[in-house]
Protein backbone atom coordinates (compact mmCIF):
# COMPACT_ATOMS: atom_id res chain seq x y z
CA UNK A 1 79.77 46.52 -49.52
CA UNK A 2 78.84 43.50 -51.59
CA UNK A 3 75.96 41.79 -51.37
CA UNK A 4 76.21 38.27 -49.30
CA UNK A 5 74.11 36.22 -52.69
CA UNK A 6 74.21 36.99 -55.64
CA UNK A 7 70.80 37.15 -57.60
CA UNK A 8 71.48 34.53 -59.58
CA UNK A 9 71.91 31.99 -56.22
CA UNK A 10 68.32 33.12 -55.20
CA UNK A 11 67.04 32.52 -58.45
CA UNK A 12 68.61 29.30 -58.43
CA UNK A 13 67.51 28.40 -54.75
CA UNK A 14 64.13 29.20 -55.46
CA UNK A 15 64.07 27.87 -58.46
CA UNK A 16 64.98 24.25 -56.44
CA UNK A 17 62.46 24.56 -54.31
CA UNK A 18 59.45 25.28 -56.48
CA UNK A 19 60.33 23.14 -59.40
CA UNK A 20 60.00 19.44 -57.50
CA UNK A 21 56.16 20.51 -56.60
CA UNK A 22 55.15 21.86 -60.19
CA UNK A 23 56.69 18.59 -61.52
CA UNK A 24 54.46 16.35 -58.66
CA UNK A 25 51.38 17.87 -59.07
CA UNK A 26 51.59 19.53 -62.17
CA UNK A 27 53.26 16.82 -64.56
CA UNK A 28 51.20 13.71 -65.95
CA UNK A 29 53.65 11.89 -67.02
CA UNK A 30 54.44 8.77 -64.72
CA UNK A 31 58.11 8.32 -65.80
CA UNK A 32 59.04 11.96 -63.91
CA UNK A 33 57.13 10.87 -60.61
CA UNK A 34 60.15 9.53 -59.18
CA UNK A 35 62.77 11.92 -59.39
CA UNK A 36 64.93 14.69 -57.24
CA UNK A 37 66.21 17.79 -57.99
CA UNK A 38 69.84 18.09 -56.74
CA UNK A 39 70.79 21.41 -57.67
CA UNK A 40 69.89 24.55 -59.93
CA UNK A 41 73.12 26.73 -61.78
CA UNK A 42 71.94 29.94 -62.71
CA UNK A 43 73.66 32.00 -65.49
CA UNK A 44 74.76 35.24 -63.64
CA UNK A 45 72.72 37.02 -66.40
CA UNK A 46 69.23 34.61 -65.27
CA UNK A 47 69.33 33.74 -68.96
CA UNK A 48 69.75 29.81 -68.37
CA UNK A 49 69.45 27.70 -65.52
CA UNK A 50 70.83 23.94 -65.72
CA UNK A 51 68.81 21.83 -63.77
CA UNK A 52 69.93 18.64 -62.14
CA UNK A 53 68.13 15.59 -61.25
CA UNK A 54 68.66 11.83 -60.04
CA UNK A 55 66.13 8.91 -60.18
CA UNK A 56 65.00 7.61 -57.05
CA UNK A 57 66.60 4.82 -55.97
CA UNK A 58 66.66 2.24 -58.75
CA UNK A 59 63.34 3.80 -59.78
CA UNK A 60 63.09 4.92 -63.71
CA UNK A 61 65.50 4.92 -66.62
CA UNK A 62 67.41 8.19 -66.39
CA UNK A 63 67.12 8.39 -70.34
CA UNK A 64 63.47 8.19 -70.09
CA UNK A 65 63.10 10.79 -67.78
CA UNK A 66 65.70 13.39 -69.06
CA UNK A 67 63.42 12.64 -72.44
CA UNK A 68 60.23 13.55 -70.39
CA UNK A 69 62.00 16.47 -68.46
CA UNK A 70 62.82 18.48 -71.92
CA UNK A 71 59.35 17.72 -73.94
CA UNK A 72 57.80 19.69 -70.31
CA UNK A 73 60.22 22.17 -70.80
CA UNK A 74 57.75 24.75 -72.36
CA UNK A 75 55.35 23.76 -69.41
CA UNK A 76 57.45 23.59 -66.47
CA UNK A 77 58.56 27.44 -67.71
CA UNK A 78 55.29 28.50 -67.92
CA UNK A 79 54.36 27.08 -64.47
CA UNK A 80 57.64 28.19 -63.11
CA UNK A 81 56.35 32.16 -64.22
CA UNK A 82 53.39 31.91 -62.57
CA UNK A 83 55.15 30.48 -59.24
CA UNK A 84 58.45 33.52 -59.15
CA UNK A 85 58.10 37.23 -59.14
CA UNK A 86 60.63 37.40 -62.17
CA UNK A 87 60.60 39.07 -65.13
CA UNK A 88 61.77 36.34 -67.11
CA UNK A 89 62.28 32.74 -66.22
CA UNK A 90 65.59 31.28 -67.42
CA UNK A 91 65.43 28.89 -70.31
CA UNK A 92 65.50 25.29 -68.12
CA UNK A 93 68.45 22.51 -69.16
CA UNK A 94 67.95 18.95 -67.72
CA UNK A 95 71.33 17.10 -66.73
CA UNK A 96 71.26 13.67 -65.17
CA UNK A 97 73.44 14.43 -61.94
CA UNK A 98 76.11 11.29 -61.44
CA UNK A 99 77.69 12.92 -58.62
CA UNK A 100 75.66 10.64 -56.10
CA UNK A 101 76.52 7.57 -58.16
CA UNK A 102 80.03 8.63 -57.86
CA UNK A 103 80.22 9.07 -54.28
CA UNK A 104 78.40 6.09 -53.40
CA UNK A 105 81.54 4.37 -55.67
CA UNK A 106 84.24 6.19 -54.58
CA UNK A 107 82.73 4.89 -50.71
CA UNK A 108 82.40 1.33 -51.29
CA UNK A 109 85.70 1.33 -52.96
CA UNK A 110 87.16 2.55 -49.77
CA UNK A 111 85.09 0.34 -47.79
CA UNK A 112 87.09 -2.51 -49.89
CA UNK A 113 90.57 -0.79 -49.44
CA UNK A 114 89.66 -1.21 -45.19
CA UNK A 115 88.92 -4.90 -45.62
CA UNK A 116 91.73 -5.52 -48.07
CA UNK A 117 94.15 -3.71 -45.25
CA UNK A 118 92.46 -5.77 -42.02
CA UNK A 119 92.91 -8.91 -43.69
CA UNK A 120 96.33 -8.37 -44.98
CA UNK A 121 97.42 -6.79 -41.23
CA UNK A 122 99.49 -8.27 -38.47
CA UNK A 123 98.01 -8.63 -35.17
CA UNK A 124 101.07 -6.17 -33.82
CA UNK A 125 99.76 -3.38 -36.01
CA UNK A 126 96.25 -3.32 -34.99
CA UNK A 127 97.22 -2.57 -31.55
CA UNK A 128 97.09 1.08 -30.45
CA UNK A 129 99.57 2.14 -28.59
């Protein structure tokens, strides 16, 4: 019978949830304070995790702080093996993820396409029959 996760998803899931406190309390540096972690993809061989983050809401420069998340990359590891019962920690890989950005597009784009069709509608078509 397989198993319902793989190893690599609970690596990855607990890798999610410990990471945003070490880099809270842990991390000095100011330009990481505002960030979230929206997902962790864990090789299936725990070798390398990519890691990816958005800036708060209009808050940082995401070049700034993907610079800032890889020179903590020997830290956050380090912190990481003292917080997971594993025998090694994957090597970490910051990516800025867009897929918010995206959505938040692809919804006010749609909002426009509604408008455009109201105004552009008869008054026999926007009765329900």
């Amino acid at each position: 019978m397989p198993r319902e996760f793989q190893r690599s998803q609970r690596v990855a899931d607990a890798i999610q949830r410990v990471l945003p406190d070490l880099i809270r309390r842990e991390v000095k540096d100011p330009r990481m304070s505002a960030i979230s972690i929206t997902a962790v993809e864990v090789s299936r061989d725990l070798s390398h995790a990519r890691v990816f983050f958005t800036p708060f809401a209009g808050q940082g420069d995401a070049a700034q702080i993907l610079e800032a998340l890889r020179s903590a990359v020997g830290f956050l590891r380090r912190a990481l093996r003292g917080q997971l019962t594993l025998r090694s920690v994957p090597e970490l890989e910051f990516r800025l993820d867009e897929s918010i950005e995206r959505g938040a597009r692809v919804a006010a784009l749609i909002a426009e396409a509604i408008a455009e069709d109201r105004k552009h509608a008869t008054p026999e078509e926007d009765e329900e029959p």
